[in-house]
Protein backbone atom coordinates (compact mmCIF):
# COMPACT_ATOMS: atom_id res chain seq x y z
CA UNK A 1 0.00 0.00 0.00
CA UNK A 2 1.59 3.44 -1.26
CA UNK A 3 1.37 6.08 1.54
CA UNK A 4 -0.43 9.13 -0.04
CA UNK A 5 1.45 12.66 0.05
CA UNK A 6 0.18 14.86 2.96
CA UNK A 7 -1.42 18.24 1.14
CA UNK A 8 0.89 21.33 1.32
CA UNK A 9 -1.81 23.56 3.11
CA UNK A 10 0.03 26.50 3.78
CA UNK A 11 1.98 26.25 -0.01
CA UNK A 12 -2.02 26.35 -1.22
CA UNK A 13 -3.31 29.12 1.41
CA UNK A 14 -0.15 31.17 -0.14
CA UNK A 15 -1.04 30.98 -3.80
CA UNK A 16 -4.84 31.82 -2.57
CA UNK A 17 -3.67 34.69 -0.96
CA UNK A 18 -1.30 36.15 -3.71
CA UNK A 19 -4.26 35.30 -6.41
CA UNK A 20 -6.29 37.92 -4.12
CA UNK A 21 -3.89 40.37 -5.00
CA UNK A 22 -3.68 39.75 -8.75
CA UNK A 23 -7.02 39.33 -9.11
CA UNK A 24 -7.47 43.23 -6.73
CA UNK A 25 -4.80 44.50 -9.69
CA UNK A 26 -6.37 42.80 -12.29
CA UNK A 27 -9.98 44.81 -11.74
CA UNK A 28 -7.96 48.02 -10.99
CA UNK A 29 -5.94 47.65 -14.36
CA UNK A 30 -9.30 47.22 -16.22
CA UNK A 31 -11.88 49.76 -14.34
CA UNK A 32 -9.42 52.01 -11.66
CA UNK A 33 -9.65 52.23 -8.21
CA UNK A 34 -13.17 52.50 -7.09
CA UNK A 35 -14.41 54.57 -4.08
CA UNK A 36 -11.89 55.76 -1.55
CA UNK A 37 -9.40 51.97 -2.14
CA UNK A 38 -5.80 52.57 -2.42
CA UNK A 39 -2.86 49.87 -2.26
CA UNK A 40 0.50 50.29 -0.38
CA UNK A 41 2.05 47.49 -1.50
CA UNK A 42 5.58 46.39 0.30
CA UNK A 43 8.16 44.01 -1.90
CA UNK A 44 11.80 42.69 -1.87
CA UNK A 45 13.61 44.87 -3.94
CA UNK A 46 16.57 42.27 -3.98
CA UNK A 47 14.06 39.34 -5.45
CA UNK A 48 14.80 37.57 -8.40
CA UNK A 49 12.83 39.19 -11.44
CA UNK A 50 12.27 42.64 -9.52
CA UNK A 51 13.08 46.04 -12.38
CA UNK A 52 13.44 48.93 -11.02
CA UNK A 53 15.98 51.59 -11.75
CA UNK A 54 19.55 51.15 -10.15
CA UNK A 55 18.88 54.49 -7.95
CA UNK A 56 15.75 53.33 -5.99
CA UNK A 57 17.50 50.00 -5.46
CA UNK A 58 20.61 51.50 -4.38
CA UNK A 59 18.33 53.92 -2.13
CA UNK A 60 16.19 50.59 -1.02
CA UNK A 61 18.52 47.97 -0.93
CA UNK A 62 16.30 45.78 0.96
CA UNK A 63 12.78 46.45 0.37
CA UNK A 64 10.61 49.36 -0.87
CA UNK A 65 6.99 50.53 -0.42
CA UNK A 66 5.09 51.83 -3.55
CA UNK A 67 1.46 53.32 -3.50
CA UNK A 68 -0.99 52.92 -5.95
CA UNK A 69 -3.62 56.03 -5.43
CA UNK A 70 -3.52 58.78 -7.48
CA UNK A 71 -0.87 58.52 -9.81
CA UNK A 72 0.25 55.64 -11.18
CA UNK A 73 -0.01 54.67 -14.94
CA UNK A 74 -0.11 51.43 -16.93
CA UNK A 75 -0.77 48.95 -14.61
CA UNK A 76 -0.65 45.54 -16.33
CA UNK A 77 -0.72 42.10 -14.65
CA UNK A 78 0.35 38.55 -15.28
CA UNK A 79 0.12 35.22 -13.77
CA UNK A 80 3.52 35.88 -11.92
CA UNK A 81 3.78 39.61 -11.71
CA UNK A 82 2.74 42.98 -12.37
CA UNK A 83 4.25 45.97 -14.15
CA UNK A 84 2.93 50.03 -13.26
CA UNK A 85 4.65 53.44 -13.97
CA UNK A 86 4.92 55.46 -11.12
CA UNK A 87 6.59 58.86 -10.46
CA UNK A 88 9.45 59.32 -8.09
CA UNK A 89 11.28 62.68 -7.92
CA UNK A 90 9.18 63.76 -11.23
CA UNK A 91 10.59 61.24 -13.32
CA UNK A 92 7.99 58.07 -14.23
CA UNK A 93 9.97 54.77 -13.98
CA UNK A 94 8.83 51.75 -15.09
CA UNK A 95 8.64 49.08 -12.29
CA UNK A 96 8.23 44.75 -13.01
CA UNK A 97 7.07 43.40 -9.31
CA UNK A 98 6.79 39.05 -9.01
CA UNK A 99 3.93 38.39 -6.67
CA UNK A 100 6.53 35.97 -4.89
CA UNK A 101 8.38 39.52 -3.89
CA UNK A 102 5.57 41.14 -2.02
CA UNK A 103 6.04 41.29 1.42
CA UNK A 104 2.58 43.19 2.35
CA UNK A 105 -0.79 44.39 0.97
CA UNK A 106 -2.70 46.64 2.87
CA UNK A 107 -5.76 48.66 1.24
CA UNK A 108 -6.30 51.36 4.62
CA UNK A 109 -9.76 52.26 3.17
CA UNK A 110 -11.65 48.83 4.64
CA UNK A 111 -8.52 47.99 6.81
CA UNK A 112 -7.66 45.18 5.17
CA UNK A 113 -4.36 43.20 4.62
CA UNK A 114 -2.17 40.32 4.11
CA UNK A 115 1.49 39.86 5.11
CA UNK A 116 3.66 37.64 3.40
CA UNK A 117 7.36 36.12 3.96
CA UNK A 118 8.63 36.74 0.17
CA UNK A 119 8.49 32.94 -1.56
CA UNK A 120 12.45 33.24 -2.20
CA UNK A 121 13.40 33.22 1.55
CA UNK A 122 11.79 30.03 2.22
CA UNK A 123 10.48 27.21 -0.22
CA UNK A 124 6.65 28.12 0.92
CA UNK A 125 6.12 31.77 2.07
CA UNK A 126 4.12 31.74 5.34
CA UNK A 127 1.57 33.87 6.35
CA UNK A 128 2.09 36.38 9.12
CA UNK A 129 -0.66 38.36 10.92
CA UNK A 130 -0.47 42.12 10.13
CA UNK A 131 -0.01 44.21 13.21
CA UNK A 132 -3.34 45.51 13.37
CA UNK A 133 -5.38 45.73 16.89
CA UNK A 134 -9.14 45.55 17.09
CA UNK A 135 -10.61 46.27 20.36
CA UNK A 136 -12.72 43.89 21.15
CA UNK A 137 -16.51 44.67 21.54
CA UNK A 138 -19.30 42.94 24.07
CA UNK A 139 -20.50 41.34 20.93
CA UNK A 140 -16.91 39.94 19.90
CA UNK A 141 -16.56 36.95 18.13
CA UNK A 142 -13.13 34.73 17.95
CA UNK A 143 -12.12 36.10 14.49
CA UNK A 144 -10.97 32.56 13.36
CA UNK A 145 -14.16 31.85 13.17
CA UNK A 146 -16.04 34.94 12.36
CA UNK A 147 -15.78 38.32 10.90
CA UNK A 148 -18.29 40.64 11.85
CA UNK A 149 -18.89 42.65 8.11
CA UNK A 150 -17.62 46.37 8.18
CA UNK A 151 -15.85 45.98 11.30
CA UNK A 152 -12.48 46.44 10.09
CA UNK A 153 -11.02 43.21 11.04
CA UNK A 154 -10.27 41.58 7.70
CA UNK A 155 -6.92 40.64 8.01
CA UNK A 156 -6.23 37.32 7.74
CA UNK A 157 -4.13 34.86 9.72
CA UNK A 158 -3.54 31.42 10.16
CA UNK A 159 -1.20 31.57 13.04
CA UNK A 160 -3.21 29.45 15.12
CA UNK A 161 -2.62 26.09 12.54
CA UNK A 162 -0.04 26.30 12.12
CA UNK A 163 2.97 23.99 12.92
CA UNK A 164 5.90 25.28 15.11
């Protein structure tokens, strides 16, 4: 009898996660940012397949924060990253991100975001809860198990199932 592979849970909860944010830049690349959203999206700038110019690198040697708001151009997505023009010092540069670079994803506007370790530091990026603090109401449910809707609490974590 052949023992059958265990499933790579946290490998699959990863790409779920990073498939949120292509599919979030996917709608914004077709129809803009709607209402009051805006990104600040955190990456490696040292990951394999990163472009950006030799100045912000040298400036950000480890990792970088963009925002996607009010002025960014071109934004164009693939199955493993996503390009956008966006203006630093008044010059537009041209920036290639993998989705295995992101470290963070955080839209402010609903207080929402995911944190990621970047898929080249480990051979499955884990998820890591954001450092966000909800004060817990009379009403409070355990947040593993329920989010109450507009309440501000969608960040997601999985620290509880996983191994140590």
């Amino acid at each position: 009898m052949t023992k059958t592979p265990a499933f790579d849970y946290e490998n699959l909860v990863q790409e779920s996660l990073r498939n949120v944010i292509k599919e979030t830049l996917i709608e914004v690349s077709k129809n803009g940012l709607p209402g009051k959203h805006h990104f600040y999206i955190s990456f490696k700038t040292d990951y394999p397949g990163v472009d950006l110019p030799d100045y912000l690198r040298d400036e950000y040697p480890e990792d970088i924060t963009i925002v996607l708001q009010y002025e960014f151009w071109d934004l164009e997505v693939n199955d493993k990253a996503f390009n956008v023009t966006l203006c630093f010092n008044d010059v537009h540069e041209r920036l290639n991100i993998p989705f295995g670079a992101v470290v963070s994803f955080v839209d402010p506007s609903v207080k929402f975001g995911l944190q990621f370790t970047p898929a080249e530091y480990e051979a499955q990026a884990e998820l890591v809860e954001l450092d966000y603090q909800k004060k817990p109401s009379k009403n409070s449910v355990d947040p593993m198990l329920k989010s109450e809707a507009g309440d501000g609490s969608n960040i997601i974590t999985l620290d509880a199932f996983r191994r140590k």
